[in-house]
Protein backbone atom coordinates (compact mmCIF):
# COMPACT_ATOMS: atom_id res chain seq x y z
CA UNK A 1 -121.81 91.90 101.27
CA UNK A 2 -120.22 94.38 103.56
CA UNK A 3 -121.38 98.11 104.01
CA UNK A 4 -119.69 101.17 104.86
CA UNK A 5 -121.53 100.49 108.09
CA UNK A 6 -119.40 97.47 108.99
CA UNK A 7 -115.92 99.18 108.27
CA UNK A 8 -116.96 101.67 110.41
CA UNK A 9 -118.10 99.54 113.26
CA UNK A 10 -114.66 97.53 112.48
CA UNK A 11 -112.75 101.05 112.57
CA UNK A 12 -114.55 102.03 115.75
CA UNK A 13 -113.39 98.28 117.42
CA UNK A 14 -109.60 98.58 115.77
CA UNK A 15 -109.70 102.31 117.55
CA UNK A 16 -111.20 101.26 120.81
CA UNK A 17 -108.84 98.50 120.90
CA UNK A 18 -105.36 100.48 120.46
CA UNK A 19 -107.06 102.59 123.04
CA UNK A 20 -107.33 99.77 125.66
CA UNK A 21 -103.79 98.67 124.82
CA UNK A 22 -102.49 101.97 125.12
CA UNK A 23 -103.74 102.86 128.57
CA UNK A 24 -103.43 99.37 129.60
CA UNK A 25 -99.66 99.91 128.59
CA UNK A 26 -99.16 102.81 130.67
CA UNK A 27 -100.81 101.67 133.79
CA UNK A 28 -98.60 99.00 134.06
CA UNK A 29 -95.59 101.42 133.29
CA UNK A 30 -96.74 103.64 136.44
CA UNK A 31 -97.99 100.77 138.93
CA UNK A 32 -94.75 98.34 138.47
CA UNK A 33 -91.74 99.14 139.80
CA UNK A 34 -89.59 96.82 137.37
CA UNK A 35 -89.06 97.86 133.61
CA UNK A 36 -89.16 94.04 132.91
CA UNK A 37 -92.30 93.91 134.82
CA UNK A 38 -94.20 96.01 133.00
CA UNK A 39 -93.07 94.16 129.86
CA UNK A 40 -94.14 91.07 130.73
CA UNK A 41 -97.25 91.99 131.78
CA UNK A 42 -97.97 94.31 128.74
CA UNK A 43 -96.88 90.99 126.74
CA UNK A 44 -99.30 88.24 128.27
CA UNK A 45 -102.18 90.69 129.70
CA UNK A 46 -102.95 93.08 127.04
CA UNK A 47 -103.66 90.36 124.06
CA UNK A 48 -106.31 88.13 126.66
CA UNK A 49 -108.36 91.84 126.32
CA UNK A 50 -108.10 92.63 123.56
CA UNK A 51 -109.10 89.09 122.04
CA UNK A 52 -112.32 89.33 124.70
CA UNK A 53 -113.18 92.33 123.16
CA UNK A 54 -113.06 91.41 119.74
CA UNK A 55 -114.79 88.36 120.10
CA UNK A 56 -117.49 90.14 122.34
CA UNK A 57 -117.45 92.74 118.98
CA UNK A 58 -117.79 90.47 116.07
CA UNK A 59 -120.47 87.86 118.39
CA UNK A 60 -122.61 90.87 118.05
CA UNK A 61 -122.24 91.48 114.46
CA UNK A 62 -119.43 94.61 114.57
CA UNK A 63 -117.28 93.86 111.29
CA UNK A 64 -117.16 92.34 108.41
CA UNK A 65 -115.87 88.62 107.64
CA UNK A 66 -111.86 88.61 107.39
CA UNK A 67 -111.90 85.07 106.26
CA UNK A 68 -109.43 83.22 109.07
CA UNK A 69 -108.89 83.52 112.44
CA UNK A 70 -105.02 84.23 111.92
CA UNK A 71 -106.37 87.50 110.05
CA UNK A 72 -108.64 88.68 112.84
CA UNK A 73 -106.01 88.00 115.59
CA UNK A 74 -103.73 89.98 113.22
CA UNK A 75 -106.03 92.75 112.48
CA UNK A 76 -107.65 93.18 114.93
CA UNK A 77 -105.56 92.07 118.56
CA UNK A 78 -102.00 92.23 117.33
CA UNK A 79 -101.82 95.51 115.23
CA UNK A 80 -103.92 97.38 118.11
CA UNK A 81 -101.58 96.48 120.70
CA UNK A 82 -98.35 96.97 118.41
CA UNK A 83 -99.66 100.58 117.83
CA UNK A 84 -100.53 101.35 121.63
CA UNK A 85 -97.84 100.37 122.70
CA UNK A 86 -95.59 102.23 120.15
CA UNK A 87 -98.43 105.66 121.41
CA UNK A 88 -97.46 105.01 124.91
CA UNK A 89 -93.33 104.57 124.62
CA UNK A 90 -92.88 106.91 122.36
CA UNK A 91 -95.68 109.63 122.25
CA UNK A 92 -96.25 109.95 125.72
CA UNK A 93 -93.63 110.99 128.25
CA UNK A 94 -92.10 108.40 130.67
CA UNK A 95 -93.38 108.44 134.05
CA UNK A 96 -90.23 109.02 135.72
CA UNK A 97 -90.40 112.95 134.07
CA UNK A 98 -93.24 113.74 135.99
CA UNK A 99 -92.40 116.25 138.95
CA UNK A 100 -95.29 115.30 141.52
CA UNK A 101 -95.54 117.29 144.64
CA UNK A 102 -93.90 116.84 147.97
CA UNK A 103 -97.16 114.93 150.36
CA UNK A 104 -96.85 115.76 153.94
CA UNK A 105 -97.73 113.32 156.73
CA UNK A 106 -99.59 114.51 159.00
C-alpha cells in the first residue's frame, strides 16, 4: 500500500527531475552555437538522465508502483523534461538578451 511518504519521495524525484532537464536545457542553449544544436542535444541527452535517475530513484525504493514501464517513462522522464524545457524557453530569457561586459586582453 502506498503512503503519503512515497508520493512525496515520487514528488521530490518528478521535481528534481524537471530541475535537471531544465538546467540541462539551458546549458546547451548557452554552450552551442547552433539553435538546431541545442535541440538535438536537448532531444537525445536529456531523456538518458533523466531515465538514470529514475531508475537509480525507484532501485532504492523512492515511489510507489505505477504498474508499467510505459507509465514510469511517461511520468516520470517524459513529463519532467516536457515541463523544463517549456521553464527554460519560455520562462527564462534567451541568452542572446544578456548584455555581458566588454573583457580586455591584456
Amino acid at each position: 500500500m502506498a503512503t503519503i511518504l512515497d508520493f512525496a519521495l515520487m514528488a521530490v524525484v518528478f521535481a528534481g527531475n524537471t530541475f535537471i532537464a531544465a538546467v540541462m536545457t539551458r546549458f546547451f542553449r548557452l554552450q552551442l552555437k547552433t539553435r538546431w544544436g541545442s535541440v538535438v542535444y536537448t532531444a537525445l541527452l536529456v531523456p538518458v538522465i533523466l531515465v538514470v535517475t529514475t531508475i537509480v530513484a525507484f532501485s532504492l525504493g523512492v515511489g510507489v508502483d505505477l504498474g508499467s514501464a510505459a507509465a514510469v517513462l511517461g511520468l516520470m522522464v517524459g513529463l519532467p523534461m516536457g515541463l523544463g524545457v517549456t521553464i527554460d524557453v519560455l520562462y527564462i530569457p534567451a541568452p542572446d538578451e544578456y548584455e555581458l561586459p566588454e573583457t580586455t586582453g591584456r
